[in-house]
PDB file of N, CA and C in Angstrom:
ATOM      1  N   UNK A   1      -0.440  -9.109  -1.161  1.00  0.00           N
ATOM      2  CA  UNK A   1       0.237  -8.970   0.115  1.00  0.00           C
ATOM      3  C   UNK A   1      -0.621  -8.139   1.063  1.00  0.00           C
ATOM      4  N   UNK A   2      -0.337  -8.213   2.555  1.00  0.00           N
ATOM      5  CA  UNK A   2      -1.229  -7.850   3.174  1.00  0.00           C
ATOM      6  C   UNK A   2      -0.435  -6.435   3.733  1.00  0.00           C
ATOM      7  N   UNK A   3      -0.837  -5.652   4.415  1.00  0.00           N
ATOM      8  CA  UNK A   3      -0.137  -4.344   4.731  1.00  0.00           C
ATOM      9  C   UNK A   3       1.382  -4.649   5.804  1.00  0.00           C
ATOM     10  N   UNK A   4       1.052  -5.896   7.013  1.00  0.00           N
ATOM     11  CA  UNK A   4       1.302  -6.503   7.880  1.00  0.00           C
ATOM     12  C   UNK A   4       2.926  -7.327   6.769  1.00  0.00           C
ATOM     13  N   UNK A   5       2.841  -7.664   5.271  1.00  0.00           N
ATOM     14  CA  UNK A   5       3.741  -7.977   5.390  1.00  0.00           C
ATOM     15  C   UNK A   5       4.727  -7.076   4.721  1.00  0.00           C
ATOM     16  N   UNK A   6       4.530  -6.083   4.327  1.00  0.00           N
ATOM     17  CA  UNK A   6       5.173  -5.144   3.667  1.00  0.00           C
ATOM     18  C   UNK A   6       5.713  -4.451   5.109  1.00  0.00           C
ATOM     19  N   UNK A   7       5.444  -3.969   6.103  1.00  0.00           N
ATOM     20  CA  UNK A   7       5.915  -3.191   7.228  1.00  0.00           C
ATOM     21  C   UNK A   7       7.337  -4.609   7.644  1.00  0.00           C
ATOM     22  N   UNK A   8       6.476  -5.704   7.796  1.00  0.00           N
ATOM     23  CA  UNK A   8       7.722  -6.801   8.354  1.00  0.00           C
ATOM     24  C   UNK A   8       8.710  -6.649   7.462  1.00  0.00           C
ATOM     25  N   UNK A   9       8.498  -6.881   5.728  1.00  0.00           N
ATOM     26  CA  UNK A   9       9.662  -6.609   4.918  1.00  0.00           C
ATOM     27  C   UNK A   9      10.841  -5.241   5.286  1.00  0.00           C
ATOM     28  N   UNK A  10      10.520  -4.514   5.597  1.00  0.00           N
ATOM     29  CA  UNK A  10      10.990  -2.925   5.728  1.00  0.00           C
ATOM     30  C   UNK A  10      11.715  -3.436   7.374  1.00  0.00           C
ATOM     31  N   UNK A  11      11.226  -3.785   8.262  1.00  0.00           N
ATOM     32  CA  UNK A  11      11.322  -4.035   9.332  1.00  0.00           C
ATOM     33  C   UNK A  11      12.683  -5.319   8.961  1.00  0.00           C
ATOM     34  N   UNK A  12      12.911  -6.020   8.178  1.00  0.00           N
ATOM     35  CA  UNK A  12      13.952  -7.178   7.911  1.00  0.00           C
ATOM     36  C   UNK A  12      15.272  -6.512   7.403  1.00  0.00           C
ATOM     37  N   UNK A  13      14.727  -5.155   6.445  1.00  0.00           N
ATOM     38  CA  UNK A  13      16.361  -4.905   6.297  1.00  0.00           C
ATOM     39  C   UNK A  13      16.756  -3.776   7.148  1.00  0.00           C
ATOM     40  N   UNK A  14      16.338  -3.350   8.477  1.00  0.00           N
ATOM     41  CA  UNK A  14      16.940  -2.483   8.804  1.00  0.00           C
ATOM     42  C   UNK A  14      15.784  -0.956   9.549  1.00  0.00           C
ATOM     43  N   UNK A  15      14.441  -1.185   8.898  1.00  0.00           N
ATOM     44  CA  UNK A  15      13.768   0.248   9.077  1.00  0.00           C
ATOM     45  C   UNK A  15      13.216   0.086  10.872  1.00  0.00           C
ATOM     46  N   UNK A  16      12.970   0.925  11.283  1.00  0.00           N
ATOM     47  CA  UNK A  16      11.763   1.373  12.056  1.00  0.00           C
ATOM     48  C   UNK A  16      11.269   1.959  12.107  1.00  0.00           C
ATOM     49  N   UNK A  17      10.398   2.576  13.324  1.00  0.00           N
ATOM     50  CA  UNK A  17       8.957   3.057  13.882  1.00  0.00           C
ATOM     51  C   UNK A  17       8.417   3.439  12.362  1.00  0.00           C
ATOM     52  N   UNK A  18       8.140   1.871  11.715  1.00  0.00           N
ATOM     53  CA  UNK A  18       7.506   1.759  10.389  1.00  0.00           C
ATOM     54  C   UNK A  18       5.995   2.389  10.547  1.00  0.00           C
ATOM     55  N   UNK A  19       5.640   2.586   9.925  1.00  0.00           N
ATOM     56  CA  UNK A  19       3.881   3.015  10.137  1.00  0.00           C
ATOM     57  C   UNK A  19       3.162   3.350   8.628  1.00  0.00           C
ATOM     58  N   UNK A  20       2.093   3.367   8.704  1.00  0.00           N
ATOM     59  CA  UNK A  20       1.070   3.761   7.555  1.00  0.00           C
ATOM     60  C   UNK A  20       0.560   5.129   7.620  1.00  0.00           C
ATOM     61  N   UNK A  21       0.756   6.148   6.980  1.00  0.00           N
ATOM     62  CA  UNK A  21       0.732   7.488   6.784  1.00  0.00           C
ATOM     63  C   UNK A  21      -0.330   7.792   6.203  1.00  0.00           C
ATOM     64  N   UNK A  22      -0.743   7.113   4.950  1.00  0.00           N
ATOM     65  CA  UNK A  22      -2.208   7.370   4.349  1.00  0.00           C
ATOM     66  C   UNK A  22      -2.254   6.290   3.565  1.00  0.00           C
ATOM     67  N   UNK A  23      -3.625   6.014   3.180  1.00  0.00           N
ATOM     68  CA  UNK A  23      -4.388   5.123   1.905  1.00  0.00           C
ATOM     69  C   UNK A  23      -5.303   5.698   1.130  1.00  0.00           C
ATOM     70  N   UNK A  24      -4.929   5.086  -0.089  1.00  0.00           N
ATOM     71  CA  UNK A  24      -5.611   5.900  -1.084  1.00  0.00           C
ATOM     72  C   UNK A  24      -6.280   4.912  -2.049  1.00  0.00           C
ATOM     73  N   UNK A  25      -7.674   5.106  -2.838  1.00  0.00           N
ATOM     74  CA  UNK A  25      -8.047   4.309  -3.844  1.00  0.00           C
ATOM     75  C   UNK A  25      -7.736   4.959  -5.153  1.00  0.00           C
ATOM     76  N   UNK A  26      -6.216   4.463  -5.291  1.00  0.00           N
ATOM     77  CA  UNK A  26      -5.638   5.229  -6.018  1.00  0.00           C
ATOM     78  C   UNK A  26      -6.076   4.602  -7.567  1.00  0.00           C
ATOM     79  N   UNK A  27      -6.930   3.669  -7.887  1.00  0.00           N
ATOM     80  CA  UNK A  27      -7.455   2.980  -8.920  1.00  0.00           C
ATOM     81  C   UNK A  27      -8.729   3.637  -9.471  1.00  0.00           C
ATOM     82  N   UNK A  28      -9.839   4.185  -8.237  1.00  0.00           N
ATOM     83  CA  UNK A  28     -10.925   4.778  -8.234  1.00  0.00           C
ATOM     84  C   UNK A  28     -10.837   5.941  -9.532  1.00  0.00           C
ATOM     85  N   UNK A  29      -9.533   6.420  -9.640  1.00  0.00           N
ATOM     86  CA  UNK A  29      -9.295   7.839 -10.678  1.00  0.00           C
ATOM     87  C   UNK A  29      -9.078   7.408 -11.498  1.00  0.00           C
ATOM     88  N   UNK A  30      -8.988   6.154 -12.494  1.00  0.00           N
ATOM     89  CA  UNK A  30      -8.450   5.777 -13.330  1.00  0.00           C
ATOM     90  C   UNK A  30      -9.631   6.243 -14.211  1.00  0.00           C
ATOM     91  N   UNK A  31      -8.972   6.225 -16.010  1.00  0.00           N
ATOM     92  CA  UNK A  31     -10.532   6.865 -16.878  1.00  0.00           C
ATOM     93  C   UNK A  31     -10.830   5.344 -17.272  1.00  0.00           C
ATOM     94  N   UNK A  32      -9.846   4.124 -17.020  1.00  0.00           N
ATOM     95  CA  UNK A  32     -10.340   3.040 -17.796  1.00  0.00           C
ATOM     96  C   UNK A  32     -11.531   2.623 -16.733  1.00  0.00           C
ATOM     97  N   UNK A  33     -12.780   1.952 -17.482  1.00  0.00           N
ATOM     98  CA  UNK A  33     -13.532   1.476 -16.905  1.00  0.00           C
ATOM     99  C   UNK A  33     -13.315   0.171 -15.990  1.00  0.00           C
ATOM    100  N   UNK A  34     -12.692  -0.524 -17.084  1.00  0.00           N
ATOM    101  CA  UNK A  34     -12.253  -1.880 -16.432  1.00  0.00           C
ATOM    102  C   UNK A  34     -11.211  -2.016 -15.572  1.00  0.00           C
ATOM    103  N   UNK A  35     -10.462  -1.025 -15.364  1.00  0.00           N
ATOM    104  CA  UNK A  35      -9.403  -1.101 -14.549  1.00  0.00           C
ATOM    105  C   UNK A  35      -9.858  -0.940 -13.328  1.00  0.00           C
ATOM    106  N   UNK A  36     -10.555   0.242 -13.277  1.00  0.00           N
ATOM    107  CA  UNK A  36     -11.283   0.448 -11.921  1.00  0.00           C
ATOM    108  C   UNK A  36     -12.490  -0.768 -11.714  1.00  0.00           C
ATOM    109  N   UNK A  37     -12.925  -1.602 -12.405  1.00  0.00           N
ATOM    110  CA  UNK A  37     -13.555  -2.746 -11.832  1.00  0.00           C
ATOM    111  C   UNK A  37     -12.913  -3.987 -11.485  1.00  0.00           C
ATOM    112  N   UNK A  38     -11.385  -4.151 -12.020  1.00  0.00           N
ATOM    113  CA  UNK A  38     -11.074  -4.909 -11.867  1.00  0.00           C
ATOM    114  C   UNK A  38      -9.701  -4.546 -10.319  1.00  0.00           C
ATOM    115  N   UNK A  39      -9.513  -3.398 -10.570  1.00  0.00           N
ATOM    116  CA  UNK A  39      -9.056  -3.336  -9.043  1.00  0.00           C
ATOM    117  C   UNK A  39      -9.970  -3.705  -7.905  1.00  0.00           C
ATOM    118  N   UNK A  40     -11.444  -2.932  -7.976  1.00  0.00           N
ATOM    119  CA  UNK A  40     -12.524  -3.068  -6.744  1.00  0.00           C
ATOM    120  C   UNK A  40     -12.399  -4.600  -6.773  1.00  0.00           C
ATOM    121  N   UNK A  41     -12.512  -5.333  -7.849  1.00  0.00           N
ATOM    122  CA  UNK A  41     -12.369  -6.969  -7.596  1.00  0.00           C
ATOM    123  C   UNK A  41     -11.648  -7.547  -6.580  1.00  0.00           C
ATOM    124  N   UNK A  42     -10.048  -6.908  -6.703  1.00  0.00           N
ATOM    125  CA  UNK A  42      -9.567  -7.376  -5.875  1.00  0.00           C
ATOM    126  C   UNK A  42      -9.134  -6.547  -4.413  1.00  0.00           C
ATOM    127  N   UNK A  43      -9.832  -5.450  -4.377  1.00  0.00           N
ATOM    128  CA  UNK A  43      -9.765  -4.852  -3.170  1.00  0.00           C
ATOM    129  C   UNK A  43      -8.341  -3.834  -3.194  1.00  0.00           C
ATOM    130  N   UNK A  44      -7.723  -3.804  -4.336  1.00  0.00           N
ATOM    131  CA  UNK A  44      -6.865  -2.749  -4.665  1.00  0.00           C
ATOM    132  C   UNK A  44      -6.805  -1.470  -4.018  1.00  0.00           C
ATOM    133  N   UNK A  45      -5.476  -1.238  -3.543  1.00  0.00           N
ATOM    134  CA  UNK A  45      -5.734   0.216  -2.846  1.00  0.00           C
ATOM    135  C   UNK A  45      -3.929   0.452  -2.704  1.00  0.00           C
ATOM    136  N   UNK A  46      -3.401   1.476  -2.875  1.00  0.00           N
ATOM    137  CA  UNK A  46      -2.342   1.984  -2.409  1.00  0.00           C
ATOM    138  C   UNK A  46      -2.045   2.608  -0.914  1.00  0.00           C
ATOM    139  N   UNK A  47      -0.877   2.407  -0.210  1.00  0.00           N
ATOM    140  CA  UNK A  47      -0.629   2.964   0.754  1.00  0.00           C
ATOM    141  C   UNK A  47       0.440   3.493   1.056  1.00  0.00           C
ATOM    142  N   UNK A  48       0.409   4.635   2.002  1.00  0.00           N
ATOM    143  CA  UNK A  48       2.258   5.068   2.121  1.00  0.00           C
ATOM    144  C   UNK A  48       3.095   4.698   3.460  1.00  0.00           C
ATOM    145  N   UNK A  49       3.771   4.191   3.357  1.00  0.00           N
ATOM    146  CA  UNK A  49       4.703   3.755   4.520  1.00  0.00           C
ATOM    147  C   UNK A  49       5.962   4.344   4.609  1.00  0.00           C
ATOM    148  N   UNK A  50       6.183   4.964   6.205  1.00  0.00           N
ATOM    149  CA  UNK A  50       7.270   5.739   6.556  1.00  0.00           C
ATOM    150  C   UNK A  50       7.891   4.879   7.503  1.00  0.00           C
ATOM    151  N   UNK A  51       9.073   5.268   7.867  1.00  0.00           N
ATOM    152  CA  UNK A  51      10.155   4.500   8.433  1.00  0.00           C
ATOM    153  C   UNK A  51      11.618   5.098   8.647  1.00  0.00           C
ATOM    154  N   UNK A  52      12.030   5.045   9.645  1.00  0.00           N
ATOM    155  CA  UNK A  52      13.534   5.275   9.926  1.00  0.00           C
ATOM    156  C   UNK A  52      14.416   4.059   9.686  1.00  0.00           C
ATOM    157  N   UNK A  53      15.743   4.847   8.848  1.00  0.00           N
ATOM    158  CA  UNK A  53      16.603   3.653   8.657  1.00  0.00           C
ATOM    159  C   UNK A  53      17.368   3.666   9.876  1.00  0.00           C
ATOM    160  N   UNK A  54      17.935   2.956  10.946  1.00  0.00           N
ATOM    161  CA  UNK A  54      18.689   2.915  12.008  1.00  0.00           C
ATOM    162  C   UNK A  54      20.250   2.613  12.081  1.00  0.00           C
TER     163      UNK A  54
END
C-alpha cells in the first residue's frame, strides 16, 4: 500500500487533518540478516499517522 492510501482509509471512517508525523526504517534494526534484505527488497519502511476523530 502506498502512504496516499492508508491516510484515504482513515479519512473514510471519520479522521482528519490526517498527516505523517515520522518514518522510520524500522527493518534496518533487525539482527536477522535476511529480514533486513528482504525488507530493502521491497522498500519496507514504517510510518506514523496522526489524525482527529470528528
Amino acid at each position: 500500500m502506498e502512504e496516499s492510501d492508508y491516510i484515504d482509509s482513515f479519512a473514510e471512517v471519520g479522521f482528519q487533518d490526517i498527516r505523517r508525523i515520522d518514518q522510520l526504517d524500522y527493518f534496518s534494526g533487525s539482527a536477522s540478516e535476511s529480514t533486513r534484505k528482504v525488507a530493502e527488497g521491497f522498500g519496507a519502511t514504517s510510518i506514523t499517522i496522526v489524525g482527529q476523530k470528528g
